[in-house]
PDB file of N, CA and C in Angstrom:
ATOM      1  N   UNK A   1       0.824  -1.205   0.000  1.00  0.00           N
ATOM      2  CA  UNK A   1       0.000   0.000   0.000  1.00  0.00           C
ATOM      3  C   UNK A   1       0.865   1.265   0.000  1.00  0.00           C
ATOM      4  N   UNK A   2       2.227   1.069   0.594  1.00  0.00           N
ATOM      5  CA  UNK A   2       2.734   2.021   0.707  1.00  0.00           C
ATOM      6  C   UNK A   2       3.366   2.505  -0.698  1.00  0.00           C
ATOM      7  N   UNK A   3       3.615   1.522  -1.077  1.00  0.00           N
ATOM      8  CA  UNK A   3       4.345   1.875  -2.570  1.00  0.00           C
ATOM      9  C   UNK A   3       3.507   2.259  -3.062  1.00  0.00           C
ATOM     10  N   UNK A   4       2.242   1.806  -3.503  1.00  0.00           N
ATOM     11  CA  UNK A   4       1.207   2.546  -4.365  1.00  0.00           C
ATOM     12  C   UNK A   4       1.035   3.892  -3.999  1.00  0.00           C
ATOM     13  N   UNK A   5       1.448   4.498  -2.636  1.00  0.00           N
ATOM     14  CA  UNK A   5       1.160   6.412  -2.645  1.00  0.00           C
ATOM     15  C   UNK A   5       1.999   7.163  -3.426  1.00  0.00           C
ATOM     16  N   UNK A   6       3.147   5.668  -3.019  1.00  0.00           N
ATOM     17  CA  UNK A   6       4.446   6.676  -4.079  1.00  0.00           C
ATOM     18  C   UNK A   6       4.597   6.527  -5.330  1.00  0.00           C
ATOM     19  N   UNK A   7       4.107   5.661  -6.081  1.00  0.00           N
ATOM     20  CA  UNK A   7       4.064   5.350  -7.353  1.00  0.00           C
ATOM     21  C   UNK A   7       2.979   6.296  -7.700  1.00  0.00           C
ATOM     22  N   UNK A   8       1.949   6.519  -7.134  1.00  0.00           N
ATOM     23  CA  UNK A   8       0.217   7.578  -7.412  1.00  0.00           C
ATOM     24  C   UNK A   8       1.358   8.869  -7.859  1.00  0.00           C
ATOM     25  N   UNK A   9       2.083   9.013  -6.590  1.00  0.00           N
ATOM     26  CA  UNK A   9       2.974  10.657  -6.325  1.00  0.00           C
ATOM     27  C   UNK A   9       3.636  11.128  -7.594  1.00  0.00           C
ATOM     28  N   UNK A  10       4.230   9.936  -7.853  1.00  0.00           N
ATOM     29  CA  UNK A  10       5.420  10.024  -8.702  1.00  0.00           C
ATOM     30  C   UNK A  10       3.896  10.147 -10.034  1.00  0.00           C
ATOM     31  N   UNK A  11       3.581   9.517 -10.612  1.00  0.00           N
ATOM     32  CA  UNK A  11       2.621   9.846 -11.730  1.00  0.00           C
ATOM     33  C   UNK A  11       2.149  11.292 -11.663  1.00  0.00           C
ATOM     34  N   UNK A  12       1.645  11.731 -10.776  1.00  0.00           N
ATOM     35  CA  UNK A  12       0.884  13.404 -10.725  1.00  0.00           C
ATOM     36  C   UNK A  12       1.952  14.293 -10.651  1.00  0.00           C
ATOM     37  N   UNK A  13       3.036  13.738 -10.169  1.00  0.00           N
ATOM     38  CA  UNK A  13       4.480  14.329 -10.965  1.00  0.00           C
ATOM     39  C   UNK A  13       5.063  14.433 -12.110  1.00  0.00           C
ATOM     40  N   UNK A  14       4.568  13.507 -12.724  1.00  0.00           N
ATOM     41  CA  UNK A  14       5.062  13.271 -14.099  1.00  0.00           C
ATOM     42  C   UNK A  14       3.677  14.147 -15.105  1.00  0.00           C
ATOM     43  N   UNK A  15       2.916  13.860 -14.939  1.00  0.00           N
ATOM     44  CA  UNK A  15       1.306  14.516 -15.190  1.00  0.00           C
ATOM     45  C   UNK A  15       1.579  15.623 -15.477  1.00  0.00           C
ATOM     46  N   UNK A  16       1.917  16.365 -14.372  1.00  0.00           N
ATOM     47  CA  UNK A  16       1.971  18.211 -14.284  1.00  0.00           C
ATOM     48  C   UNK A  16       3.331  18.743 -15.439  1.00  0.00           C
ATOM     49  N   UNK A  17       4.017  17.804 -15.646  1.00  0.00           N
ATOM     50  CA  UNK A  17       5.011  17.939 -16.750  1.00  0.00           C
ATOM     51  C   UNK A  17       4.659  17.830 -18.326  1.00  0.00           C
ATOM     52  N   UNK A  18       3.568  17.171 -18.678  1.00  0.00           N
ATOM     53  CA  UNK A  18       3.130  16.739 -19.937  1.00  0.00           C
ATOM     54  C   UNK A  18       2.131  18.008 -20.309  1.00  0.00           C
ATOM     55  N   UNK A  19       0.915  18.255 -18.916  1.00  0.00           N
ATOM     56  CA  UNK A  19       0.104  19.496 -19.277  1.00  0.00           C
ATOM     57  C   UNK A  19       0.677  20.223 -19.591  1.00  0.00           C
ATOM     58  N   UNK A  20      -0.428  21.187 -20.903  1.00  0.00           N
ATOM     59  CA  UNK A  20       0.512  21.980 -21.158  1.00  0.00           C
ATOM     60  C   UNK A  20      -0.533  23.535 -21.114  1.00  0.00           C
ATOM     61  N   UNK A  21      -1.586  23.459 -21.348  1.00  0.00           N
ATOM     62  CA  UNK A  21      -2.340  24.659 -21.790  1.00  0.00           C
ATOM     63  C   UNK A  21      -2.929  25.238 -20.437  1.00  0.00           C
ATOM     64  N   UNK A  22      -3.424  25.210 -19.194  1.00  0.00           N
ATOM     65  CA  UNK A  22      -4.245  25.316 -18.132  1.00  0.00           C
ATOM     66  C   UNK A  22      -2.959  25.333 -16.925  1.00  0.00           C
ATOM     67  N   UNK A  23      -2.171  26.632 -16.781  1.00  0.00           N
ATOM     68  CA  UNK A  23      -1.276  26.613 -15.472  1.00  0.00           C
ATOM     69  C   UNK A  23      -1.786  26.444 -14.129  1.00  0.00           C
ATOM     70  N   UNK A  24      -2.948  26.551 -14.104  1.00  0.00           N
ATOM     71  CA  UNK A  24      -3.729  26.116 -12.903  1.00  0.00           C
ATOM     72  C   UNK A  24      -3.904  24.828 -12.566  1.00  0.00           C
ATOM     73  N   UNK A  25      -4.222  23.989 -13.607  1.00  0.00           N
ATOM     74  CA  UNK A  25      -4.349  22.986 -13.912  1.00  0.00           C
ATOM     75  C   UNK A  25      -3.262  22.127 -13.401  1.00  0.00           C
ATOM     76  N   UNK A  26      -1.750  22.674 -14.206  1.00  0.00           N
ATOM     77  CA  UNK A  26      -0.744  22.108 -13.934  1.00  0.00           C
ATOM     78  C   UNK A  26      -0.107  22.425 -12.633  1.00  0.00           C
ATOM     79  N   UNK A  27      -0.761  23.541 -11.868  1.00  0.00           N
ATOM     80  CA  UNK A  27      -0.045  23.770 -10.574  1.00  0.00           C
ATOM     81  C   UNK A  27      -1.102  22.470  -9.728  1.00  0.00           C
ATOM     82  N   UNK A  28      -2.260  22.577  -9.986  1.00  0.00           N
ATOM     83  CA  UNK A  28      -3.126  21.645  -8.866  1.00  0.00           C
ATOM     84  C   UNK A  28      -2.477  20.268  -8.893  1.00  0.00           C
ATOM     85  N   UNK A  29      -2.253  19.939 -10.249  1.00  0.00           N
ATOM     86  CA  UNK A  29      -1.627  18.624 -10.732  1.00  0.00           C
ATOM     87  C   UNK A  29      -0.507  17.936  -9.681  1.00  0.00           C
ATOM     88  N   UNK A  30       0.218  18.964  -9.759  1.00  0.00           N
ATOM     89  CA  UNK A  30       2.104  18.599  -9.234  1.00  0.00           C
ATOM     90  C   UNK A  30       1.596  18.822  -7.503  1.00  0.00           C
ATOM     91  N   UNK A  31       0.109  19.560  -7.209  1.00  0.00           N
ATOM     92  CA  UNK A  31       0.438  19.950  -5.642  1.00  0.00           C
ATOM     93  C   UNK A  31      -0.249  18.792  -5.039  1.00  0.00           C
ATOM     94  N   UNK A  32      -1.214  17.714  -6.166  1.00  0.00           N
ATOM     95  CA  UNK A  32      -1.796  16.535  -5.925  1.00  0.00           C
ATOM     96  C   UNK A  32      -0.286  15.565  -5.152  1.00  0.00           C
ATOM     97  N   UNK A  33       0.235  15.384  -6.385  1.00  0.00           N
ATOM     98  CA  UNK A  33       1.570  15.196  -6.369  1.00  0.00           C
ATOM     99  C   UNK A  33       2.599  15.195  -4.898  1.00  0.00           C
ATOM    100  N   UNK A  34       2.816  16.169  -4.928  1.00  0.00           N
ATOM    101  CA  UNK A  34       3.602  16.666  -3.905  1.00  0.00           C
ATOM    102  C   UNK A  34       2.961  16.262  -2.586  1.00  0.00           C
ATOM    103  N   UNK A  35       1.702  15.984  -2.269  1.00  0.00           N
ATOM    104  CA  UNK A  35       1.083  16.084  -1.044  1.00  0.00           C
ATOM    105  C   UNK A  35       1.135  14.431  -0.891  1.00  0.00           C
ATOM    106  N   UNK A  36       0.756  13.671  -1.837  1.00  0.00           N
ATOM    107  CA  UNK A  36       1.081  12.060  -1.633  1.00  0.00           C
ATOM    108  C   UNK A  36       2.654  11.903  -1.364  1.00  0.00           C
ATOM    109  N   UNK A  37       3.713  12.559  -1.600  1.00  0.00           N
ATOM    110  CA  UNK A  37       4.646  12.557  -1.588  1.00  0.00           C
ATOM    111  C   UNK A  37       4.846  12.803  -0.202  1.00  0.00           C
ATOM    112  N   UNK A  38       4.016  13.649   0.553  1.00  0.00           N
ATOM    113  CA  UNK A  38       4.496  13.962   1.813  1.00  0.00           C
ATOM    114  C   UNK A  38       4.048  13.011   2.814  1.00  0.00           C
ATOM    115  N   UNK A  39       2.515  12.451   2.678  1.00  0.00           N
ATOM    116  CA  UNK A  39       2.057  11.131   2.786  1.00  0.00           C
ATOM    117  C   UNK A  39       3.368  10.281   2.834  1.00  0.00           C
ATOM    118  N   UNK A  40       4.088   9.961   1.614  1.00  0.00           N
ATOM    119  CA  UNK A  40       4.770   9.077   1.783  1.00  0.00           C
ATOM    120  C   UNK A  40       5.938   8.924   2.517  1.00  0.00           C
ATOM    121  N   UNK A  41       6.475  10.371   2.348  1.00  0.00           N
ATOM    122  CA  UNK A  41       7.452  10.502   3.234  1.00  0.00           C
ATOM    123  C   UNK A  41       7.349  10.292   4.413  1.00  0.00           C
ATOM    124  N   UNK A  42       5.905  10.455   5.371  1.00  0.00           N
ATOM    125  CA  UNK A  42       5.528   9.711   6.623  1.00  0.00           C
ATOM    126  C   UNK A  42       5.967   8.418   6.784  1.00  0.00           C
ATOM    127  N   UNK A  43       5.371   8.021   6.300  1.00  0.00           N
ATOM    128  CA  UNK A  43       4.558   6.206   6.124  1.00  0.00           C
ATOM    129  C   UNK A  43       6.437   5.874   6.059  1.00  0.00           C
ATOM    130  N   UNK A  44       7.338   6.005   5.144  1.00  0.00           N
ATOM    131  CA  UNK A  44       8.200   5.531   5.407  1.00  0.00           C
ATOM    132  C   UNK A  44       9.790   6.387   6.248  1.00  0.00           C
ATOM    133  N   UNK A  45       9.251   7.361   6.871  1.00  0.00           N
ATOM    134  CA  UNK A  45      10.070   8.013   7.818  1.00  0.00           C
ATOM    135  C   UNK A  45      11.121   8.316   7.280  1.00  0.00           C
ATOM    136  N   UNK A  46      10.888   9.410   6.047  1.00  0.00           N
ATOM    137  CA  UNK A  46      12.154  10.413   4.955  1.00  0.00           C
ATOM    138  C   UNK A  46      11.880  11.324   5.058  1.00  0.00           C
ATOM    139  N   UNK A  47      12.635  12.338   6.056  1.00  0.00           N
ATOM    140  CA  UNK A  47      12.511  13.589   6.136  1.00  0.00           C
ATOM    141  C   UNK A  47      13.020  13.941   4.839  1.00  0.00           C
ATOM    142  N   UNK A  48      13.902  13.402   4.048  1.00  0.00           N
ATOM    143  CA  UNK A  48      14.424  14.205   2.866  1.00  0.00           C
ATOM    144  C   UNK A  48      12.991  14.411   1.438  1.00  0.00           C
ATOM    145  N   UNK A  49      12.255  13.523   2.006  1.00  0.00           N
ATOM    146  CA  UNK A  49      10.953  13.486   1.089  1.00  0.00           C
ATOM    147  C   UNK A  49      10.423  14.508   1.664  1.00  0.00           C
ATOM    148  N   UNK A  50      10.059  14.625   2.431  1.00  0.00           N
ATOM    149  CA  UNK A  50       8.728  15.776   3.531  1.00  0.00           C
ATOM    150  C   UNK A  50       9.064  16.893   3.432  1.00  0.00           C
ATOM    151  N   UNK A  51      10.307  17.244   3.803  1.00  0.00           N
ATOM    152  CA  UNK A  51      10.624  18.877   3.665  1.00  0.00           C
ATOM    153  C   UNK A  51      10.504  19.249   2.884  1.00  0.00           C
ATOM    154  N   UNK A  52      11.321  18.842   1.465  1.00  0.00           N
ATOM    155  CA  UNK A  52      11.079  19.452   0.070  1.00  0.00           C
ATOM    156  C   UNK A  52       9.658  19.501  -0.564  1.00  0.00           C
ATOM    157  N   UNK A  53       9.015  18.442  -0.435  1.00  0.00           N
ATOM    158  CA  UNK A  53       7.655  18.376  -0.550  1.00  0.00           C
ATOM    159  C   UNK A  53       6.468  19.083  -0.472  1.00  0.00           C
ATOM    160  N   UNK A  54       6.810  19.455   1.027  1.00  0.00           N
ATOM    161  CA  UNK A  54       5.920  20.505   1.979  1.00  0.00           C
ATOM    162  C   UNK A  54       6.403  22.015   1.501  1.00  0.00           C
ATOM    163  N   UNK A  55       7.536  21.769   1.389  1.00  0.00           N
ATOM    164  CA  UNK A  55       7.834  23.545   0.486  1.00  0.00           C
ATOM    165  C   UNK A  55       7.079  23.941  -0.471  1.00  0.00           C
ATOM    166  N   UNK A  56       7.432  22.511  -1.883  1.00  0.00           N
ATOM    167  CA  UNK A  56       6.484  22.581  -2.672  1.00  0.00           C
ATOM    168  C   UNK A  56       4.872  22.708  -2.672  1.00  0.00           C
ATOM    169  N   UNK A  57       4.290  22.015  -1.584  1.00  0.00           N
ATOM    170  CA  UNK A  57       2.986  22.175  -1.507  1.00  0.00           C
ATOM    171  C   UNK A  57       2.400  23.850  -1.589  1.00  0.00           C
ATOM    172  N   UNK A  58       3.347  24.268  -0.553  1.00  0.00           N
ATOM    173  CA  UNK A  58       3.735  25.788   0.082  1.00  0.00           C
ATOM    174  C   UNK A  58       3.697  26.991  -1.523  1.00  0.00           C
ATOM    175  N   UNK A  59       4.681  26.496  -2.207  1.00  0.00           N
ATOM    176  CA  UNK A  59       4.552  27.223  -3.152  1.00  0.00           C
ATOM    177  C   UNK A  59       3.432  27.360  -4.483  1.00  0.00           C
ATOM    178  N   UNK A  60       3.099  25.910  -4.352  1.00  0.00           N
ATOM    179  CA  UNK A  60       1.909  25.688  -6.007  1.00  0.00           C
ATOM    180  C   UNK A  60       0.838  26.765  -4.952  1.00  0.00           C
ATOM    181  N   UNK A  61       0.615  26.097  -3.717  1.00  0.00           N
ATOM    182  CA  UNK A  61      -1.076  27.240  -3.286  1.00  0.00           C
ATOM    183  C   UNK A  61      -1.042  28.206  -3.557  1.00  0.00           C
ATOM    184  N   UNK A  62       0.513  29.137  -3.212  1.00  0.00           N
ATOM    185  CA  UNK A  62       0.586  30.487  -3.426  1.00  0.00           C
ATOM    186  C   UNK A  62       0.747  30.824  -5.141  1.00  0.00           C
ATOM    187  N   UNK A  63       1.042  30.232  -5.939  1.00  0.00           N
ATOM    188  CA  UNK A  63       0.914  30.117  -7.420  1.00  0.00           C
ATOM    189  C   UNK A  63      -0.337  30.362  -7.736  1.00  0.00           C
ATOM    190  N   UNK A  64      -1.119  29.172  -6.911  1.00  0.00           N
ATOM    191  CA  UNK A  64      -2.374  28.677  -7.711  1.00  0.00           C
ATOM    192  C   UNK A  64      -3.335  30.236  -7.281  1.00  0.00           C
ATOM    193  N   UNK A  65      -3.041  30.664  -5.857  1.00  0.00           N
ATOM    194  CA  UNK A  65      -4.024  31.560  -4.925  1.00  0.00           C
ATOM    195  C   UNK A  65      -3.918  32.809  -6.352  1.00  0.00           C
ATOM    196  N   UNK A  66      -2.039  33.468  -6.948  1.00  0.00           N
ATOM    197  CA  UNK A  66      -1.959  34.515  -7.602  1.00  0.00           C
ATOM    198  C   UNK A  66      -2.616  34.329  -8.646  1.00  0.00           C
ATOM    199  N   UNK A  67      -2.652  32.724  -9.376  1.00  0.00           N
ATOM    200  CA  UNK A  67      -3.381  33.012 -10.460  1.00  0.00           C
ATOM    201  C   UNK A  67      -5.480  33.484 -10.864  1.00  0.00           C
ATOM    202  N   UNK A  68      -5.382  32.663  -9.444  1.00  0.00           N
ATOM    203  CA  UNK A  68      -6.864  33.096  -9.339  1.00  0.00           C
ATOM    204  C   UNK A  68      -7.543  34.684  -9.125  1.00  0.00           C
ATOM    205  N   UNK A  69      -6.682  34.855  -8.476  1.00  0.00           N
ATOM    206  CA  UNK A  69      -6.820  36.234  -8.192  1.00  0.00           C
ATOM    207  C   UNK A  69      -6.286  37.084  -9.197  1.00  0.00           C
ATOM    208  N   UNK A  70      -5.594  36.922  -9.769  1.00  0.00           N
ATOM    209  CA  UNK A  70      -5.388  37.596 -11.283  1.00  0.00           C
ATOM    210  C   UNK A  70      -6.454  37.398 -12.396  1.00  0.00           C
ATOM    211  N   UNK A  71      -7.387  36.383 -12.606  1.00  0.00           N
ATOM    212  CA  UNK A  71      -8.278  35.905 -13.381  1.00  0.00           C
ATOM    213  C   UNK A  71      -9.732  37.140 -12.997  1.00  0.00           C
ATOM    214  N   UNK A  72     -10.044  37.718 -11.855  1.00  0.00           N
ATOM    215  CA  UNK A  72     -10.420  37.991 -11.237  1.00  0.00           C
ATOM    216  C   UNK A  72     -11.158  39.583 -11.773  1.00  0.00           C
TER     217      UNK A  72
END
């Protein structure tokens, strides 16, 4: 079970790389991503997964928050 969060992670990682037209799209994509990633980094006790992860999470919201609010 555990591998399957990280294999899910790693796909919505790879995902947000292929989109190409909808930056919103591709930020929600990678922050899907990133958040199973941090999941996983629990489950198997890698801080080197979690920190970077959680940054990332940190940054797509604030991406995703400017683009909305620019649409606006």
């Amino acid at each position: 079970m555990i591998d399957i969060i990280g294999y899910a992670a790693s796909l919505f990682v790879v995902l947000s790389f292929l989109i190409k037209d909808n930056l919103v799209y591709i930020r929600l994509t990678n922050l899907v991503g990133c958040a199973l990633f941090v999941v996983y980094g629990f489950l198997i006790n890698s801080i080197p997964v979690i920190l970077p992860n959680s940054f990332l999470i940190i940054v797509q919201i604030v991406y995703i928050w400017r683009e909305l609010r620019k649409k606006k």
